[in-house]
PDB file of N, CA and C in Angstrom:
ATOM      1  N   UNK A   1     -12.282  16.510  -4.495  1.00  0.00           N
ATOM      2  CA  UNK A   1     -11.887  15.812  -3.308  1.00  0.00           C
ATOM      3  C   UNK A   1     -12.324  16.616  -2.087  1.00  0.00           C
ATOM      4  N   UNK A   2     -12.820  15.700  -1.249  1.00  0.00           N
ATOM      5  CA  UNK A   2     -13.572  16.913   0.292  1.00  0.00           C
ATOM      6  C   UNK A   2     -12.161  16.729   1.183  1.00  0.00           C
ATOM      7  N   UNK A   3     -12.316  17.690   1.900  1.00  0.00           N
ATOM      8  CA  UNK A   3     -11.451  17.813   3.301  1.00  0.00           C
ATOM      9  C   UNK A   3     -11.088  16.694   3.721  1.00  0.00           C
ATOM     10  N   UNK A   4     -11.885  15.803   4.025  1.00  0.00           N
ATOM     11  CA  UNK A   4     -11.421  14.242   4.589  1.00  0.00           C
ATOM     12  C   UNK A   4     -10.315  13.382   3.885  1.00  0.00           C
ATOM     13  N   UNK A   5     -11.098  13.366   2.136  1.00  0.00           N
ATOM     14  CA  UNK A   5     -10.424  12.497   1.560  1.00  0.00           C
ATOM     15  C   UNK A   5      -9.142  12.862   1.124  1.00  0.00           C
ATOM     16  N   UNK A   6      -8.826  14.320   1.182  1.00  0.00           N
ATOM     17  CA  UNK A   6      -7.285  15.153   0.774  1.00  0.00           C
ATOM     18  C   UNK A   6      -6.616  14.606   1.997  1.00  0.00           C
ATOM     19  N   UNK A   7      -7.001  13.728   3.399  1.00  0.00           N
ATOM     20  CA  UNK A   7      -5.742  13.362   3.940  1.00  0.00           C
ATOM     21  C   UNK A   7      -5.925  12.173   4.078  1.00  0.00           C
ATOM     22  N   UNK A   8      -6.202  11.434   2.841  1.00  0.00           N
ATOM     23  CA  UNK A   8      -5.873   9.910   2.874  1.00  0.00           C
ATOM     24  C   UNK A   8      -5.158   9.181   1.656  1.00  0.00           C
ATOM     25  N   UNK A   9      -5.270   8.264   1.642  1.00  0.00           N
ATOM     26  CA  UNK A   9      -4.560   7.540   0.307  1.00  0.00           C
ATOM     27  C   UNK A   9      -5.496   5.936   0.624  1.00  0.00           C
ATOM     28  N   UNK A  10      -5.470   5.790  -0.893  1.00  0.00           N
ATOM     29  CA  UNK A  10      -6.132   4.424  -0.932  1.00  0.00           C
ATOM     30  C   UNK A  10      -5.031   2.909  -0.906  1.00  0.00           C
ATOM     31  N   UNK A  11      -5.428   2.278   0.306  1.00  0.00           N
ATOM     32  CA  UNK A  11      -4.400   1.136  -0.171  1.00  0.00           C
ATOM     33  C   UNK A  11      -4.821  -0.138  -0.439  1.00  0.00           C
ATOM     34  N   UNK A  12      -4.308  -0.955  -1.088  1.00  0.00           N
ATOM     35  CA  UNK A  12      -4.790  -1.732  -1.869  1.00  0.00           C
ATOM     36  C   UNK A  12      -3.975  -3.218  -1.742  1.00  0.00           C
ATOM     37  N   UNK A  13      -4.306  -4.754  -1.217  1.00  0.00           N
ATOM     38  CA  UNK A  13      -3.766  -5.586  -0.945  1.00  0.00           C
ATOM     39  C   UNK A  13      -4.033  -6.453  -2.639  1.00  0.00           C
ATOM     40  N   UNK A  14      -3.185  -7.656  -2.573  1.00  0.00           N
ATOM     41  CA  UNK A  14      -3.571  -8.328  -3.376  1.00  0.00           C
ATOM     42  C   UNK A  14      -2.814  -9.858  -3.245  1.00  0.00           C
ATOM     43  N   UNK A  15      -3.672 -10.731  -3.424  1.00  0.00           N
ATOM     44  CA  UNK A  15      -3.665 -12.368  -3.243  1.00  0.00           C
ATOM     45  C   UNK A  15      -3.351 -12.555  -2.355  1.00  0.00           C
ATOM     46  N   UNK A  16      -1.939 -12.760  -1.429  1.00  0.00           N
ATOM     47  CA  UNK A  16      -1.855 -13.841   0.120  1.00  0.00           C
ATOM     48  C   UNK A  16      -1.355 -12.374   0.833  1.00  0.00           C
ATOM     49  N   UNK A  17      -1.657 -11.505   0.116  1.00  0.00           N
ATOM     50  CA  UNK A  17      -1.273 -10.533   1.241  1.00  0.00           C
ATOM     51  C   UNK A  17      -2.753  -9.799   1.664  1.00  0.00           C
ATOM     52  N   UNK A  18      -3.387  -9.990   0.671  1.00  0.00           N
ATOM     53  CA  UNK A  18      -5.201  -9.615   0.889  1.00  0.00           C
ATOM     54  C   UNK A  18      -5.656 -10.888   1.730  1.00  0.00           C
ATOM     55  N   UNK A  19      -5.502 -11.979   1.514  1.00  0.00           N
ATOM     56  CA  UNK A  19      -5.638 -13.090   2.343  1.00  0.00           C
ATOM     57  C   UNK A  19      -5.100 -12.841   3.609  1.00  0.00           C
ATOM     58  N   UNK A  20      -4.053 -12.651   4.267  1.00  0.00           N
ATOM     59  CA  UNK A  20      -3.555 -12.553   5.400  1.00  0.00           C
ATOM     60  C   UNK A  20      -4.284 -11.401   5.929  1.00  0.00           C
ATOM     61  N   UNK A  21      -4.605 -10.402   5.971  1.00  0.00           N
ATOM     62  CA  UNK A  21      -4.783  -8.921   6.103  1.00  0.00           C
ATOM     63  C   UNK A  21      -6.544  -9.170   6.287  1.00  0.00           C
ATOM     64  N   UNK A  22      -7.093  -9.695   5.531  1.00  0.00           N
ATOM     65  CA  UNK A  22      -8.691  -9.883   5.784  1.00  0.00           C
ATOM     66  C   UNK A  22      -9.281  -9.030   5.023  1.00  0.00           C
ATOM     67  N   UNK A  23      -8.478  -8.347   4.292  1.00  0.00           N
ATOM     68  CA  UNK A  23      -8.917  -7.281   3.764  1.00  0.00           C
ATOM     69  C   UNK A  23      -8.242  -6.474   2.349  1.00  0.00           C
ATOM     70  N   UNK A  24      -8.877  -6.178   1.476  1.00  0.00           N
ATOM     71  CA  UNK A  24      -8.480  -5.604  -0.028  1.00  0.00           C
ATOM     72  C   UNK A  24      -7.877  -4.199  -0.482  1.00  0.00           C
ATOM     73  N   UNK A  25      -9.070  -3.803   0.322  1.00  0.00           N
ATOM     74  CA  UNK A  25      -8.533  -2.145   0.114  1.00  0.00           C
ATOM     75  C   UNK A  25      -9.183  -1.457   1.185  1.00  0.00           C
ATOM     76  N   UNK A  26      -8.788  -0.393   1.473  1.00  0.00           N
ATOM     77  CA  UNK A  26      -9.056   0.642   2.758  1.00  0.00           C
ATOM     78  C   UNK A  26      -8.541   1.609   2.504  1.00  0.00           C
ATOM     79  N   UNK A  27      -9.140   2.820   3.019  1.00  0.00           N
ATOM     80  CA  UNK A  27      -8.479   4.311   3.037  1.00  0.00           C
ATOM     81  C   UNK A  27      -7.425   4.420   4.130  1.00  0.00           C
ATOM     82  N   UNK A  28      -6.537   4.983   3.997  1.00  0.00           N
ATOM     83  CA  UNK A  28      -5.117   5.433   5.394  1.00  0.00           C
ATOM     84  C   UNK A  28      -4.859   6.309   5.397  1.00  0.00           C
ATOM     85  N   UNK A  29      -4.978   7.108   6.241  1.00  0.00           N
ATOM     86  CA  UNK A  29      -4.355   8.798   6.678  1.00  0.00           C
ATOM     87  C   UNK A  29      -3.022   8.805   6.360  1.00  0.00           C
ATOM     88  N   UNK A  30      -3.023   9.791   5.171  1.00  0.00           N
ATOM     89  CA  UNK A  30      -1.991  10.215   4.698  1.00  0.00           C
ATOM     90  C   UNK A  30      -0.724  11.019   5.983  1.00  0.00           C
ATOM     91  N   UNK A  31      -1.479  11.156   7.356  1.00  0.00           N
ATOM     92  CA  UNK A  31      -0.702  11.711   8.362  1.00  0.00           C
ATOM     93  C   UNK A  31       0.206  10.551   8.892  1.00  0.00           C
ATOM     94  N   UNK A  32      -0.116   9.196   8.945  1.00  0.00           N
ATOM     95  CA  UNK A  32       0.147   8.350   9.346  1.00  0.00           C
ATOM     96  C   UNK A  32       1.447   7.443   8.987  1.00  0.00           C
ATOM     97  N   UNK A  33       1.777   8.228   7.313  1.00  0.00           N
ATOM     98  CA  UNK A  33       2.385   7.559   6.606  1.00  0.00           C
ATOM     99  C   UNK A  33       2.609   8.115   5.450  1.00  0.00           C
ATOM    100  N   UNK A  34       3.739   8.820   5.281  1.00  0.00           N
ATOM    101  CA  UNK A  34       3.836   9.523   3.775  1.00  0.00           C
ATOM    102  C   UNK A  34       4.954   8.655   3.224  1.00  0.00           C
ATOM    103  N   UNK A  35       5.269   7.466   3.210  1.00  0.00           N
ATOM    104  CA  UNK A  35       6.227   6.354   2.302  1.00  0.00           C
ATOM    105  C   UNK A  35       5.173   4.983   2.098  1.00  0.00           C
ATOM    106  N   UNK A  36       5.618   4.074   1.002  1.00  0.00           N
ATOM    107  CA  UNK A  36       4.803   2.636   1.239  1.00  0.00           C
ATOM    108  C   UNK A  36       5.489   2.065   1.890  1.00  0.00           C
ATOM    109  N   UNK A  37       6.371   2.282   2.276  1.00  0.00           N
ATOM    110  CA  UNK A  37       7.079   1.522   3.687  1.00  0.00           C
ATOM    111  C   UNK A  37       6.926   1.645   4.727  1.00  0.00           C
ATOM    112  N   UNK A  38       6.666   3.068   5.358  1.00  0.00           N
ATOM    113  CA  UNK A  38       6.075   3.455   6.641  1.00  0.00           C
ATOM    114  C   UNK A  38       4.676   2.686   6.490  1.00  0.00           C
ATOM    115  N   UNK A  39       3.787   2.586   5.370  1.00  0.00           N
ATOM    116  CA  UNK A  39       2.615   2.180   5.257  1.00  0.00           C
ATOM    117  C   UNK A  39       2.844   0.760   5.579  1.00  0.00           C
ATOM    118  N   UNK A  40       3.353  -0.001   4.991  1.00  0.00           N
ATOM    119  CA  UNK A  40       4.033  -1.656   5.194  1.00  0.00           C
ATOM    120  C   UNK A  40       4.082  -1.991   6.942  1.00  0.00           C
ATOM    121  N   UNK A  41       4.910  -1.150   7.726  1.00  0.00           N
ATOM    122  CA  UNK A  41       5.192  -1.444   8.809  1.00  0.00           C
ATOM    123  C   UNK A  41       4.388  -0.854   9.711  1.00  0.00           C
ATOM    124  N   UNK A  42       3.245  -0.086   9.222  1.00  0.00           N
ATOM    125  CA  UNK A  42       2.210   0.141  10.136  1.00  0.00           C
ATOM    126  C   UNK A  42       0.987  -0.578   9.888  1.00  0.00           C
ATOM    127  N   UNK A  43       0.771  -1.689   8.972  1.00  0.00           N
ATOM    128  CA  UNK A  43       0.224  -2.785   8.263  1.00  0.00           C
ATOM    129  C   UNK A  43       0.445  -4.234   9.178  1.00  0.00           C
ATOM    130  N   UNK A  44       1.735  -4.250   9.835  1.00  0.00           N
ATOM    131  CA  UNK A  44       1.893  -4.957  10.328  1.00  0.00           C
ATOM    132  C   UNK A  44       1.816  -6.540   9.996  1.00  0.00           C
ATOM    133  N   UNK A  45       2.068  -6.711   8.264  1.00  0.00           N
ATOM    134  CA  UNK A  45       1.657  -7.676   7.477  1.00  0.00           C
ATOM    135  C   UNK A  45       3.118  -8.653   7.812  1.00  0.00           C
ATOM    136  N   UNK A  46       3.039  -9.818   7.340  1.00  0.00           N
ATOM    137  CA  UNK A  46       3.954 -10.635   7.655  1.00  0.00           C
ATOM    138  C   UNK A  46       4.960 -10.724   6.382  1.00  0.00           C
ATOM    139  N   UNK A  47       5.892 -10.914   6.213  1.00  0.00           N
ATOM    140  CA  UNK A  47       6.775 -11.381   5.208  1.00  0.00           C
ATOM    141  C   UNK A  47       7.955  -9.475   4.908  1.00  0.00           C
ATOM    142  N   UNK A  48       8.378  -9.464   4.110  1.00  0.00           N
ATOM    143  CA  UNK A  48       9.740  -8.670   3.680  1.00  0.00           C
ATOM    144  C   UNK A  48       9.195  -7.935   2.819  1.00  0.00           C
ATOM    145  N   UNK A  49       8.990  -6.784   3.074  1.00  0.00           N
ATOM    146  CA  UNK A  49       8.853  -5.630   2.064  1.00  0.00           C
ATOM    147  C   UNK A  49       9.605  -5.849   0.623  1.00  0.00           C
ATOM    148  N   UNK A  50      11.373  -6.085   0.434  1.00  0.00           N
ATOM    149  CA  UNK A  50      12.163  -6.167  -0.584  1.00  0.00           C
ATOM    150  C   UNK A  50      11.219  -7.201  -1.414  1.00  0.00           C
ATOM    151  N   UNK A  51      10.434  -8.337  -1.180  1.00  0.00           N
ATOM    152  CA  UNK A  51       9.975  -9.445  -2.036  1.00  0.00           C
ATOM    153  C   UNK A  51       8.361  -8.803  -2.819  1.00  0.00           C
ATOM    154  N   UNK A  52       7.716  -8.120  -2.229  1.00  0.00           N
ATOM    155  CA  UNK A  52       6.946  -7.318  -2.523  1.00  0.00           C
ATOM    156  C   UNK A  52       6.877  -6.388  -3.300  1.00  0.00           C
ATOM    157  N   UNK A  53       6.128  -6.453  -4.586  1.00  0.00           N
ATOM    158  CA  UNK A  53       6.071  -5.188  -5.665  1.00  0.00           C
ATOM    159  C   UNK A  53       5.246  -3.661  -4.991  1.00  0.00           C
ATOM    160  N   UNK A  54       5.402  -2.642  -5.202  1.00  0.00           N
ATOM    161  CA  UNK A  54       4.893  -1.547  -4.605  1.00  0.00           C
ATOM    162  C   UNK A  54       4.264  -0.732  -5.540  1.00  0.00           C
ATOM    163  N   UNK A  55       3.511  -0.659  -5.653  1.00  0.00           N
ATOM    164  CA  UNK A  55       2.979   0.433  -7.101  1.00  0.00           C
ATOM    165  C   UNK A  55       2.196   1.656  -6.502  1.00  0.00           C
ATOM    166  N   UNK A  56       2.516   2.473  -6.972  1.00  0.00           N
ATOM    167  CA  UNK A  56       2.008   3.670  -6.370  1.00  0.00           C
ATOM    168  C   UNK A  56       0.754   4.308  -7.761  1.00  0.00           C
ATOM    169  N   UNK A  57      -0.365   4.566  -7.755  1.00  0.00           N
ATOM    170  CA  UNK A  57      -0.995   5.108  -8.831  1.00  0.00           C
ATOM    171  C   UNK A  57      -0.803   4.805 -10.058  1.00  0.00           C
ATOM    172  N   UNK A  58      -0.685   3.129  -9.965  1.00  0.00           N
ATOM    173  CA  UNK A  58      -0.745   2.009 -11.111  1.00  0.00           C
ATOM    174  C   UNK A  58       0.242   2.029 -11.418  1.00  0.00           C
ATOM    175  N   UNK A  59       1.801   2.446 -11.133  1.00  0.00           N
ATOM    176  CA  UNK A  59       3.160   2.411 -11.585  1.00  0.00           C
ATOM    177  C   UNK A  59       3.869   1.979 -10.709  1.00  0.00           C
ATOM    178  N   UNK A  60       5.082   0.904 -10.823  1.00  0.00           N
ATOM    179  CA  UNK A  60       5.428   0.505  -9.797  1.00  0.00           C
ATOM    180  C   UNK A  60       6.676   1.586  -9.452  1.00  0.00           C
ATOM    181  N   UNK A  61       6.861   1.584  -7.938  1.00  0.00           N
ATOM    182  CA  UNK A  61       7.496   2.423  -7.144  1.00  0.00           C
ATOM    183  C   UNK A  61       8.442   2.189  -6.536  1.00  0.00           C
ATOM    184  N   UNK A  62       9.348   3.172  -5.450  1.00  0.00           N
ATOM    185  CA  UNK A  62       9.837   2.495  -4.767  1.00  0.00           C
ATOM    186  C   UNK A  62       9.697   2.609  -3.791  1.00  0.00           C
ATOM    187  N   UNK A  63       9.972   1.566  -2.662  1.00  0.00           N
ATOM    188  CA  UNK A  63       9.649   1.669  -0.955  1.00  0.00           C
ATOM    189  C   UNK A  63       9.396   3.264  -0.230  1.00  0.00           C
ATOM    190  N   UNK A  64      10.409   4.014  -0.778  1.00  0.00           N
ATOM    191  CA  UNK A  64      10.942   5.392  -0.050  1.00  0.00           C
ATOM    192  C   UNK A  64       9.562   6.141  -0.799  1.00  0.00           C
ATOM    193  N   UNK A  65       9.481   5.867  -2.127  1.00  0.00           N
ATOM    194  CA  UNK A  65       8.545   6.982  -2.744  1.00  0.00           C
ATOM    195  C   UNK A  65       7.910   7.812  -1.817  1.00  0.00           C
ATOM    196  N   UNK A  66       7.623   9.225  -2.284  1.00  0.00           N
ATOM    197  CA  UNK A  66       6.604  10.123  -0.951  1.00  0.00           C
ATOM    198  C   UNK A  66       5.021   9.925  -1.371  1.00  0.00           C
ATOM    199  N   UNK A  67       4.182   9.532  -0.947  1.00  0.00           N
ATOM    200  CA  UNK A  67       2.782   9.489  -0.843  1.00  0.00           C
ATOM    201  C   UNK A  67       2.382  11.006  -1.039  1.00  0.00           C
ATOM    202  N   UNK A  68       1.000  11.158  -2.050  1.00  0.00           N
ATOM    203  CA  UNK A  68       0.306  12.334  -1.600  1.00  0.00           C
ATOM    204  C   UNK A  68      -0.954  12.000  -1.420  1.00  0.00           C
ATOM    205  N   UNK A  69      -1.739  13.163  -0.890  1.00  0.00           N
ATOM    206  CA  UNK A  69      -3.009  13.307  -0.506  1.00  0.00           C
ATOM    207  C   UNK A  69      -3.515  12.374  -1.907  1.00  0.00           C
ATOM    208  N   UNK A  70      -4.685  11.120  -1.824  1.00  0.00           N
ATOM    209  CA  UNK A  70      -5.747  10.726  -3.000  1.00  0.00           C
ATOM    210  C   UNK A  70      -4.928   9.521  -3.791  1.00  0.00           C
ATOM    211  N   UNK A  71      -3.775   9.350  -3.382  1.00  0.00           N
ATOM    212  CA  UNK A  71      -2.541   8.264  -4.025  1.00  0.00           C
ATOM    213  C   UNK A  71      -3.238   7.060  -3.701  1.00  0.00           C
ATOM    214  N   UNK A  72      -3.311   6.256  -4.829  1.00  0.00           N
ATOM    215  CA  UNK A  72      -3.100   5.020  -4.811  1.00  0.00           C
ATOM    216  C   UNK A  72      -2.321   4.208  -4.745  1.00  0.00           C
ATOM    217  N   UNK A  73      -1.970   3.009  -3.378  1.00  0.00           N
ATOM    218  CA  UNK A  73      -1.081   2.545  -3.150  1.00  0.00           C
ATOM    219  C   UNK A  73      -1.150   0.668  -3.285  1.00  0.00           C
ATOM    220  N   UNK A  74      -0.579   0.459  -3.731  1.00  0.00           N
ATOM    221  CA  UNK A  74      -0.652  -0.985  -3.867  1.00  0.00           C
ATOM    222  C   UNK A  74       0.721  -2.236  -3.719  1.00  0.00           C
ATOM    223  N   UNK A  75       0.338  -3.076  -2.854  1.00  0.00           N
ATOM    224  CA  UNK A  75       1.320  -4.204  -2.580  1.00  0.00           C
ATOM    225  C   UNK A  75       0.425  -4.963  -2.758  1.00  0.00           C
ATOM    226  N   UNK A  76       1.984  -6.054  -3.990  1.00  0.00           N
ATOM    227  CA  UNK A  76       2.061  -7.218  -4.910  1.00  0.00           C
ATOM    228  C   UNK A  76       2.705  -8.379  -4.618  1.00  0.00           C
ATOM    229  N   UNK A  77       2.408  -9.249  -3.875  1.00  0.00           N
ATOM    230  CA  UNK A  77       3.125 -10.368  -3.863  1.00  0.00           C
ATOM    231  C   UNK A  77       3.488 -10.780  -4.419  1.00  0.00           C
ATOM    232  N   UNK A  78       4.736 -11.944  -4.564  1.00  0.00           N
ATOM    233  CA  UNK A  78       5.413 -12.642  -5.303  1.00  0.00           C
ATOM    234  C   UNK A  78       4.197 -13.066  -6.215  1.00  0.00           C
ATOM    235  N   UNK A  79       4.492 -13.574  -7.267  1.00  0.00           N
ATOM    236  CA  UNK A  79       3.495 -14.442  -8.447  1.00  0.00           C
ATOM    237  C   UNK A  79       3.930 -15.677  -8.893  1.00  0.00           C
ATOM    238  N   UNK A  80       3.516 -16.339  -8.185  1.00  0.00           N
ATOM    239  CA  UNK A  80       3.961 -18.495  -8.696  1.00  0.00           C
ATOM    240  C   UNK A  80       2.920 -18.842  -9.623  1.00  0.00           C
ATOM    241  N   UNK A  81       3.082 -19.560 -10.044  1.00  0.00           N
ATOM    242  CA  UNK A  81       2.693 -20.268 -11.018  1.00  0.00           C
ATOM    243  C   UNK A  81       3.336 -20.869 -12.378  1.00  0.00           C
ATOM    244  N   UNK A  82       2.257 -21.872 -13.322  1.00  0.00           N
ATOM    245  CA  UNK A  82       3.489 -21.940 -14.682  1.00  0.00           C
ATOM    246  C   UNK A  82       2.295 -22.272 -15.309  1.00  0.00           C
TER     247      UNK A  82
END
C-alpha cells in the first residue's frame, strides 16, 4: 500500500443507492471519516442509515464500527423482490 492509499478506504454503493449517488465505488479519506456513519452523513445520500445494511470488508457491520486505513466499506439497500 503507498502513502496515499494508507489514508483511504474504499466505498462501495449498491442498487438505488448507487443509482441515487451516480456512482459505485470511490476512494474516501480515511481522515474524513473513521465510522460508516460519519461516512453515510458525509455522503449526503437520501433515506435512514438504520434501513441500510453496512458491511465493512465483506462482513456486515455496525454503523459505529472504526474504519482503517485500505477498509472496504459497503452500503446495502433494502432488497424487494419475490
Amino acid at each position: 500500500m503507498t502513502g496515499a492509499d494508507s489514508a483511504t478506504i474504499r466505498v462501495r454503493l449498491f442498487a438505488g443507492l448507487r443509482e441515487a449517488a451516480g456512482w459505485s465505488e470511490q476512494e474516501w479519506p480515511i481522515d474524513r471519516a473513521p465510522s460508516p456513519e460519519a461516512v453515510w452523513h458525509q455522503l449526503q445520500l437520501a433515506g435512514n442509515l438504520q434501513t441500510v445494511r453496512v458491511a465493512v470488508n465483506h462482513a456486515f457491520a455496525a454503523a459505529n464500527h472504526p474504519l482503517q486505513p485500505g477498509d472496504e466499506l459497503a452500503f446495502l439497500p433494502p432488497i424487494s423482490g419475490g
